[in-house]
Every structure is written in structure tokens, then in C-alpha cells.
Protein backbone atom coordinates (compact mmCIF):
# COMPACT_ATOMS: atom_id res chain seq x y z
CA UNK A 1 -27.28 10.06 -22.72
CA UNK A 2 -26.93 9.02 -19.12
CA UNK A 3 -26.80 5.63 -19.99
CA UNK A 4 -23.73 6.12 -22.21
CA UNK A 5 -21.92 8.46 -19.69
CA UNK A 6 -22.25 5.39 -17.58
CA UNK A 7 -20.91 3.20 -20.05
CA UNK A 8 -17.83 5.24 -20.40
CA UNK A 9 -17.43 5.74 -16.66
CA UNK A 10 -17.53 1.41 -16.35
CA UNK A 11 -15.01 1.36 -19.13
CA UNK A 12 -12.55 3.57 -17.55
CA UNK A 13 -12.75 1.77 -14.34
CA UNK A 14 -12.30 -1.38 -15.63
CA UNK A 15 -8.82 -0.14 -17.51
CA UNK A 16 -8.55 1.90 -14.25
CA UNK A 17 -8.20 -1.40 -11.80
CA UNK A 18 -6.59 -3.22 -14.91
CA UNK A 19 -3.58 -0.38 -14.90
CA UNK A 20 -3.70 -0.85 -10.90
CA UNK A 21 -3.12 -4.72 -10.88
CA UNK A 22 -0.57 -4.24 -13.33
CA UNK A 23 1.80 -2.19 -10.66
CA UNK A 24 1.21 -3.88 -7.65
CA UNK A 25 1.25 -7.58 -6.40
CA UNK A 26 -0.60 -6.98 -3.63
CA UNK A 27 -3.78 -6.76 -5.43
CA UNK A 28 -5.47 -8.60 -8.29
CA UNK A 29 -9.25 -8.85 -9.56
CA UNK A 30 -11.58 -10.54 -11.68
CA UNK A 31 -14.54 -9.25 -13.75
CA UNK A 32 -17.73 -10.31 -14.13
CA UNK A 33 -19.85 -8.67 -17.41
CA UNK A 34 -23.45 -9.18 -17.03
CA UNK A 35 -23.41 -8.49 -21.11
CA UNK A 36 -20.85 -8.92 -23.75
CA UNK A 37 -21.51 -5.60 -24.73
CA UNK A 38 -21.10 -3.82 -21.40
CA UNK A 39 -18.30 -3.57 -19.64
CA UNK A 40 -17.82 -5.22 -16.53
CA UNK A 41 -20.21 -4.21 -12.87
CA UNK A 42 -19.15 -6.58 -10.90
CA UNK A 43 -15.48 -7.40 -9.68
CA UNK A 44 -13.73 -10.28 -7.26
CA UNK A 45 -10.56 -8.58 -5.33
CA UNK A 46 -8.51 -9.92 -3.80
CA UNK A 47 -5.48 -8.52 -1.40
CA UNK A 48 -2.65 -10.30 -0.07
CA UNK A 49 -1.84 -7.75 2.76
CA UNK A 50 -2.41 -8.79 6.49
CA UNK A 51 -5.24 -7.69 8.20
CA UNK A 52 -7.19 -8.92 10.96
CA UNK A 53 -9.69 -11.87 10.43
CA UNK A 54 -10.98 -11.74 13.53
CA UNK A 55 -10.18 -12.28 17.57
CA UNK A 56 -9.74 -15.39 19.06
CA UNK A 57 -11.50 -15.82 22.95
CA UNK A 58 -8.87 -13.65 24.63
CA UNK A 59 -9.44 -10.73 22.23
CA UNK A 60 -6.04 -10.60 20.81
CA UNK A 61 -5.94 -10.42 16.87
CA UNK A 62 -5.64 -13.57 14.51
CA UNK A 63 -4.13 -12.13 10.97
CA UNK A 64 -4.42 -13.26 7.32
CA UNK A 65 -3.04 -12.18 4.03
CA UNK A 66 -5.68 -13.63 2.46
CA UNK A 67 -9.05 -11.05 1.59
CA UNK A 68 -11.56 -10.61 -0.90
CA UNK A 69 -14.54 -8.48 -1.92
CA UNK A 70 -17.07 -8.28 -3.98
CA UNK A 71 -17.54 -4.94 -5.54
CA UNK A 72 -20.82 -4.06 -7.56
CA UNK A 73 -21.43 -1.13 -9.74
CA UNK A 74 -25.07 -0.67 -9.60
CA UNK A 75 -27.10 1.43 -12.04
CA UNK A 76 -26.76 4.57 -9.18
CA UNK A 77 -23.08 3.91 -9.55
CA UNK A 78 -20.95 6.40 -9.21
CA UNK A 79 -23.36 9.25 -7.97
CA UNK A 80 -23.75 6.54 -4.94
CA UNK A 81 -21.07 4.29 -3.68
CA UNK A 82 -20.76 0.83 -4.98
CA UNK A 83 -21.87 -2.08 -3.12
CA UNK A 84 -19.13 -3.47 -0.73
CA UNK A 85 -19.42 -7.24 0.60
CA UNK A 86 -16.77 -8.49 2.33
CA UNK A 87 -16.14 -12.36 1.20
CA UNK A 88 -13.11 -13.25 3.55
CA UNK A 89 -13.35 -12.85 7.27
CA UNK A 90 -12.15 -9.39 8.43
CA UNK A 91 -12.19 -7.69 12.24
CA UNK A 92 -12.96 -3.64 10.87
CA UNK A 93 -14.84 -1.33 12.46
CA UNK A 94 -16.17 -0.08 8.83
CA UNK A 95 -17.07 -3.76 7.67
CA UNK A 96 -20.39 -4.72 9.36
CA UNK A 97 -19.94 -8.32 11.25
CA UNK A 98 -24.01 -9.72 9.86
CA UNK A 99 -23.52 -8.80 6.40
CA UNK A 100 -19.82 -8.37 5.29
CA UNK A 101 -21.04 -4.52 3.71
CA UNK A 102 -18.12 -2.04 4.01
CA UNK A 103 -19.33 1.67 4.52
CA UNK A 104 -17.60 4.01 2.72
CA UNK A 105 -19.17 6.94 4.08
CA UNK A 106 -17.71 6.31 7.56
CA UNK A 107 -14.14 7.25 6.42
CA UNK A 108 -13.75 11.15 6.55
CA UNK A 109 -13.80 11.33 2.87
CA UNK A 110 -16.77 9.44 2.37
CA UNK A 111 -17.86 8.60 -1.07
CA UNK A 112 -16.87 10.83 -4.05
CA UNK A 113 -18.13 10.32 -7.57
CA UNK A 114 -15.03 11.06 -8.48
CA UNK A 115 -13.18 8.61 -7.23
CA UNK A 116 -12.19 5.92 -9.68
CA UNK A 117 -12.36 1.99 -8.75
CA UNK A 118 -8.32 1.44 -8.61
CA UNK A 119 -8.91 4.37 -5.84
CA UNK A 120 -11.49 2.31 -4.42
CA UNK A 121 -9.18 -0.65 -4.55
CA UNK A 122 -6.22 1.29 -2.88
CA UNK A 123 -8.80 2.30 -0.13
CA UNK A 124 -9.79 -1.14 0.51
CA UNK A 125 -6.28 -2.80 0.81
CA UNK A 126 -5.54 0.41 3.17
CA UNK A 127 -8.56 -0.35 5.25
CA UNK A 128 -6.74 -4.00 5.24
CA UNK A 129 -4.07 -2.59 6.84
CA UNK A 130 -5.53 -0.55 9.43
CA UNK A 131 -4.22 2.57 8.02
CA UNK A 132 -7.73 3.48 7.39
CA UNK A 133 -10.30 2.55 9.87
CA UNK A 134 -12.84 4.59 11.88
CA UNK A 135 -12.77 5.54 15.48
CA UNK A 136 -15.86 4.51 17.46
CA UNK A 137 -18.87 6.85 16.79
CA UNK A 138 -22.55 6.37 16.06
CA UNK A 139 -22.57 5.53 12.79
CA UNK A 140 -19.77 2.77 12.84
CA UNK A 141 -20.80 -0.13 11.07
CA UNK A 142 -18.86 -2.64 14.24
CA UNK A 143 -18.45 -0.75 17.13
CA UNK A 144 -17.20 -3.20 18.75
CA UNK A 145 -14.37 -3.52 16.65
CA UNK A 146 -14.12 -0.16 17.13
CA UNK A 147 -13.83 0.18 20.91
CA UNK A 148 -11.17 -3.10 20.39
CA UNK A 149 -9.16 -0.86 17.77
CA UNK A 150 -9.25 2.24 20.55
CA UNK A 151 -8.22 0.35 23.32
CA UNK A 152 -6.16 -2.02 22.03
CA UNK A 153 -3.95 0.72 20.47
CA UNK A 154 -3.99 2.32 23.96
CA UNK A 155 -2.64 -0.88 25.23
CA UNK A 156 -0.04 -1.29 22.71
CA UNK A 157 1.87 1.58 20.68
CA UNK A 158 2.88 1.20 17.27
CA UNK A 159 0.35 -1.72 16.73
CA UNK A 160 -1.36 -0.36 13.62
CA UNK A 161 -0.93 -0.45 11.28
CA UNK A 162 -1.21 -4.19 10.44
CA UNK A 163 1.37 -3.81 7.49
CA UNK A 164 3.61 -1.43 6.78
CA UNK A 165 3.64 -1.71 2.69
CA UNK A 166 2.78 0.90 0.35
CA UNK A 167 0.11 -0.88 -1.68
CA UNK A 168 1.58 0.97 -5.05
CA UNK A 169 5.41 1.17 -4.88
CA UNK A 170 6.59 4.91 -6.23
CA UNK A 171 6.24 5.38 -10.13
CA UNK A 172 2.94 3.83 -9.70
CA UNK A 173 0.52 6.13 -8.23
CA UNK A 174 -2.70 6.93 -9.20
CA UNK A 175 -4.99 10.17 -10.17
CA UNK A 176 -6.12 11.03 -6.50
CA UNK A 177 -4.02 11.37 -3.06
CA UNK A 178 -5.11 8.19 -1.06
CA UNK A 179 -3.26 9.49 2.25
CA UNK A 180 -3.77 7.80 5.67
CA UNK A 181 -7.09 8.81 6.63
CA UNK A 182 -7.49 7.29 10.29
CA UNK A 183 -7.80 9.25 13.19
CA UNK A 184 -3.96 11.14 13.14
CA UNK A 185 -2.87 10.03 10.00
CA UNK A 186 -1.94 12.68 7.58
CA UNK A 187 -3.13 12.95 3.90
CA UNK A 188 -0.68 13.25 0.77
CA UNK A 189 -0.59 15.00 -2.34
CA UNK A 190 0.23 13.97 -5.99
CA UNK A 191 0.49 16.16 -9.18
């Protein structure tokens, strides 16, 4: 019974982030089925949004629009988050700098079984952006990138975000409000 609840759940994510690369061209993915009669648990995304790859030695940011994850739906999936690596250099206080491993539960929604892998995906690209990115606090995956983020937004109003482009242009949306979720951004709502 679990098993095939699962099953179902994999299946509608994987027509889920299908439907999602279909409306936007700032993401696209590819699949990876362990089985041919599962559906896919393990996706390649990439995002062509600019984000920060990192600093260069005076601390000021060096961008791409080139990033990828890896995104794994273990067999805990989705009662726990899925596993995050990071593929493509990124400078985020929510990506840790040893292992690439995002942490989901460091955004102020943290991980909801509800929320669908094109959610996920929106999330992500957000996170790209800066529009979603924690302030420094203990359990910050980079606090250093954190502090940088703090002070360097101090330093220079209007910085972040890194790109101003709605991920999914109207008429696209999906199920669940993905509203900017940084510290003084302001959620939004969708029928």
C-alpha cells in the first residue's frame, strides 16, 4: 500500500516538473529511472538564472547563469525532503560549501510533504536568485556566506536579488504560492 502511494506520488512529480519545463525557459531537467517500471527518483536541473558562483579574493561576487542539481527521491521521500547536491558552483548561505547539500529546512517554510517537485524546482531557481536565502543563524548550512549576504546588502541597496525574472511568467503558475521567502520579502497567494 505504501509502496504504491509512493509510486503515484513519483508519477505526479515527474508530470509535475514535466508541466513546469514546459512554461518556462529558465529551467529544464533530466530523469534518471532506476527501473523501467518505476518512475523516475532521480533528476539533473538545470537553471539558466544568475546567481553567485562564488567570490573572487576581494569578496565581491563572480555570477553565472549556468546551475545544476541533483535531486534524489529516496524511499523516505516525501515525508522527508529529497536529497539536494549542488553540481555547479554556487555562493548560498543554504548550500553547504564541503558537500554541495542544500537544506531545505533552513528556509522559513521548511520542508512540506506537500510540496510537489516543480515547487521544489521553483524554490531552487529562487534560491538562485537570492530571493530566497537565509539570514545568518545557527543552523545555516555557510555562514559565511551568510554574514557576506548581510553585510554586503548593508553595503549596497538594491543588490539582491541577483535577477529580477519571474521564473514562471503569468498563466503559468503552479498549485502552491512560492512567494519571496527571505528575510522582508512578502509571500503571495494563488487560487
Amino acid at each position: 500500500m505504501a509502496a504504491d502511494i509512493r509510486v503515484r506520488r513519483l508519477h505526479a512529480d515527474h508530470q509535475a516538473i514535466q508541466g513546469l519545463a514546459s512554461r518556462t525557459s529558465l529551467i529544464t531537467f533530466e530523469a534518471e529511472r532506476t527501473s523501467p517500471q518505476l518512475p523516475p527518483e532521480k533528476y539533473r536541473v538545470r537553471y539558466g538564472c544568475r546567481g553567485i558562483a562564488k567570490l573572487d579574493s576581494s569578496r565581491e561576487p563572480i555570477f553565472s547563469t549556468e546551475h545544476a542539481v541533483e535531486i534524489y527521491l529516496h524511499s523516505e521521500y516525501p515525508r522527508q525532503p529529497p536529497r539536494i547536491i549542488w553540481l555547479t558552483p554556487i555562493w548560498h548561505p543554504d548550500v553547504s560549501v564541503e558537500t554541495g547539500e542544500v537544506c531545505i529546512n533552513c528556509w522559513p517554510s521548511g520542508w512540506n510533504p506537500s510540496m510537489f517537485l516543480d515547487d521544489l524546482c521553483i524554490l531552487l531557481a529562487r534560491m538562485i536568485q537570492y530571493k530566497l536565502y537565509s539570514p545568518p543563524q545557527p543552523a545555516v548550512v555557510n555562514p559565511q556566506a551568510a554574514e557576506w549576504c548581510e553585510r554586503y546588502a548593508r553595503a549596497n541597496p538594491g543588490f539582491f536579488p541577483t535577477d529580477n525574472r519571474e521564473i514562471v511568467l503569468p498563466g503559468g503558475e503552479t498549485r502552491q504560492a512560492v512567494g519571496d521567502m527571505n528575510t522582508g520579502g512578502s509571500g503571495s497567494s494563488r487560487s
